[in-house]
PDB file of N, CA and C in Angstrom:
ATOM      1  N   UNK A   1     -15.806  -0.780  16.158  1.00  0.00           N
ATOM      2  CA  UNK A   1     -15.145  -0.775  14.844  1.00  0.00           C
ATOM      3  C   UNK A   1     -15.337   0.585  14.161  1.00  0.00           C
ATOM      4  N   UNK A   2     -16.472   1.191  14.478  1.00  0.00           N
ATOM      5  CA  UNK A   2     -16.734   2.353  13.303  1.00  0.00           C
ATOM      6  C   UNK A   2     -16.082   3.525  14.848  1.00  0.00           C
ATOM      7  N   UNK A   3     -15.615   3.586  15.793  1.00  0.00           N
ATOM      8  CA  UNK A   3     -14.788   3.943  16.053  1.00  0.00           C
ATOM      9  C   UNK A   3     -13.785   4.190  15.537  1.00  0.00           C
ATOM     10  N   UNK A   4     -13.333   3.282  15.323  1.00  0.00           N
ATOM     11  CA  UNK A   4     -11.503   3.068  15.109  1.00  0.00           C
ATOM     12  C   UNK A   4     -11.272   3.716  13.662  1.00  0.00           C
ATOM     13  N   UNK A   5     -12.337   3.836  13.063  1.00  0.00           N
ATOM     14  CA  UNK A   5     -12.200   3.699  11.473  1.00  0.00           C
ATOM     15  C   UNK A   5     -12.174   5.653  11.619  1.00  0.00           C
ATOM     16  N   UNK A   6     -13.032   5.952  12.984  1.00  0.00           N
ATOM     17  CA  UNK A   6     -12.889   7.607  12.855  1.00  0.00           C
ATOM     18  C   UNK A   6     -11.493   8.289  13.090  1.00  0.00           C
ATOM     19  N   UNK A   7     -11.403   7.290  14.203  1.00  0.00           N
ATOM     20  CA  UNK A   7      -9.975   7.740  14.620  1.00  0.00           C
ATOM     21  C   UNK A   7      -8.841   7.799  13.677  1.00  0.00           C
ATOM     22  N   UNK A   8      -8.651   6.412  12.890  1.00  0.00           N
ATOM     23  CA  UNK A   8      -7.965   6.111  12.049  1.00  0.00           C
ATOM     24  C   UNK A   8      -7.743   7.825  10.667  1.00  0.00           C
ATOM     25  N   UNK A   9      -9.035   8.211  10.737  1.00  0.00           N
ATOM     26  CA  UNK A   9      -9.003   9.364   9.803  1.00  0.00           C
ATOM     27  C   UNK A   9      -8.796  10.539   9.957  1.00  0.00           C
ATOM     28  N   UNK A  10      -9.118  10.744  11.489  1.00  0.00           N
ATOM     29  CA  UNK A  10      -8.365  11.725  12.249  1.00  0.00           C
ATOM     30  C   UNK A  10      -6.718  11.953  12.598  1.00  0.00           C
ATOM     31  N   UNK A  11      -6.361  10.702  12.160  1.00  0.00           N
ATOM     32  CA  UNK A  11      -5.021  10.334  12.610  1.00  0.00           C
ATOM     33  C   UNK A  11      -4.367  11.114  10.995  1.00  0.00           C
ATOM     34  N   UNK A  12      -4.860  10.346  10.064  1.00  0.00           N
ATOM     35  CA  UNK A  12      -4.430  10.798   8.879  1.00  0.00           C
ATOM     36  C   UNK A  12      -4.084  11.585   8.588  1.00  0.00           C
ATOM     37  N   UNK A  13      -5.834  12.776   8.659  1.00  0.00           N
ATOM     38  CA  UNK A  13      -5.236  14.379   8.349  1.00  0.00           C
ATOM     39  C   UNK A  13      -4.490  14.849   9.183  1.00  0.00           C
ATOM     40  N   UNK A  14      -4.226  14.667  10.575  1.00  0.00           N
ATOM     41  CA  UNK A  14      -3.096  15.012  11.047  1.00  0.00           C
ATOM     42  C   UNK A  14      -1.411  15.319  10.829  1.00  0.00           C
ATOM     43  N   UNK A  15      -2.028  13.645  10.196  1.00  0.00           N
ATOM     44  CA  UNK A  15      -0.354  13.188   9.944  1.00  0.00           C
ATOM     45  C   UNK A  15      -0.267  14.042   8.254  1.00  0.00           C
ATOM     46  N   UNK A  16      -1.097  13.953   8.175  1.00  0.00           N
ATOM     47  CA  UNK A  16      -0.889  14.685   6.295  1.00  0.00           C
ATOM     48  C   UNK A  16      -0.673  16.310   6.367  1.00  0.00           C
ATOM     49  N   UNK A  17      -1.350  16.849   7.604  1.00  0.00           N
ATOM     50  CA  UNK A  17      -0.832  18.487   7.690  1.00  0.00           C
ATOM     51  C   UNK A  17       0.798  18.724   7.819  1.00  0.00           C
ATOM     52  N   UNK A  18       1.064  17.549   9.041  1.00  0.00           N
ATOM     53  CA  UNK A  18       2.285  17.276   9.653  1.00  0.00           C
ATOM     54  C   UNK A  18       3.528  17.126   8.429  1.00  0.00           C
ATOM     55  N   UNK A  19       2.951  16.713   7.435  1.00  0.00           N
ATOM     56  CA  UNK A  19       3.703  15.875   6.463  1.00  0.00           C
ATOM     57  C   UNK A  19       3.614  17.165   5.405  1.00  0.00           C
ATOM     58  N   UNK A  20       2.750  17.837   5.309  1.00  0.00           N
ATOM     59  CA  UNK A  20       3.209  18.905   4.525  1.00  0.00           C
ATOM     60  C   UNK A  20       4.280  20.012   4.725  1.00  0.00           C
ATOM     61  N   UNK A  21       3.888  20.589   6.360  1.00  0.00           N
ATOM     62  CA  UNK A  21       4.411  21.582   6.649  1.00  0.00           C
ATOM     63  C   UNK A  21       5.512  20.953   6.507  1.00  0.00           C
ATOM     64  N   UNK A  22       6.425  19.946   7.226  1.00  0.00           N
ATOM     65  CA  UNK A  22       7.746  19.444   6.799  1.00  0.00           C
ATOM     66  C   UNK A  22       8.152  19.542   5.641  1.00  0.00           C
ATOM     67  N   UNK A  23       7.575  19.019   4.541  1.00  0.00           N
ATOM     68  CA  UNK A  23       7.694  19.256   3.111  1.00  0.00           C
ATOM     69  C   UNK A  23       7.809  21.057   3.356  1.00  0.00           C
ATOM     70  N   UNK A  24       7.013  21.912   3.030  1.00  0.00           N
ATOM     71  CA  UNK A  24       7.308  23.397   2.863  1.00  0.00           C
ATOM     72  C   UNK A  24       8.532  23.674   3.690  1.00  0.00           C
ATOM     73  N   UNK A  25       9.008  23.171   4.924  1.00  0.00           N
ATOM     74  CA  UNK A  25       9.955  23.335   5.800  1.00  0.00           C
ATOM     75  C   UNK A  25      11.425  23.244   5.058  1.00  0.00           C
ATOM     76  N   UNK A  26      11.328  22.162   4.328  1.00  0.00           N
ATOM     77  CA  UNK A  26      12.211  21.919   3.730  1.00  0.00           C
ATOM     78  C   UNK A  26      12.728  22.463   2.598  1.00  0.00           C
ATOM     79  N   UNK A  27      11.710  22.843   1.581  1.00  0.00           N
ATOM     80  CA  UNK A  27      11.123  23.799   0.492  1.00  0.00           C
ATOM     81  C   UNK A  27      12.166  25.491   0.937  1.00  0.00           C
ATOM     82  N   UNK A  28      11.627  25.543   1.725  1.00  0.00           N
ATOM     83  CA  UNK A  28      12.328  27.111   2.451  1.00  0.00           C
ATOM     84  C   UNK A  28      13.489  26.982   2.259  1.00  0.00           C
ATOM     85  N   UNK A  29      14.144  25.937   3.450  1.00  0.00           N
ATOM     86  CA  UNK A  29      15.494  26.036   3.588  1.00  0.00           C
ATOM     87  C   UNK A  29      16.311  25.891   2.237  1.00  0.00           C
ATOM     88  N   UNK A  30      15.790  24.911   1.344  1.00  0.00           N
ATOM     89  CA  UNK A  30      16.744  24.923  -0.197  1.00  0.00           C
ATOM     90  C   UNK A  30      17.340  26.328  -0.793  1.00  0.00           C
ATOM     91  N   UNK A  31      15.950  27.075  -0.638  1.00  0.00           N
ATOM     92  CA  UNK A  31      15.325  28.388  -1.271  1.00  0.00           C
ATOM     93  C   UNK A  31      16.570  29.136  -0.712  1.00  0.00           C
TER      94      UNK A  31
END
């Protein structure tokens, strides 16, 4: 369980870097 719970948070910031740069990605192109 306290596995999953690491992974689970590793997964996150991933997905939250992922989820920014898209955001700025998008940011650009308007610009």
């Amino acid at each position: 369980m306290r596995n999953r719970i690491s992974f689970t948070r590793e997964s996150s910031k991933f997905i939250a870097i992922f989820y920014i740069a898209h955001i700025r990605h998008i940011h650009l192109e308007e610009s």
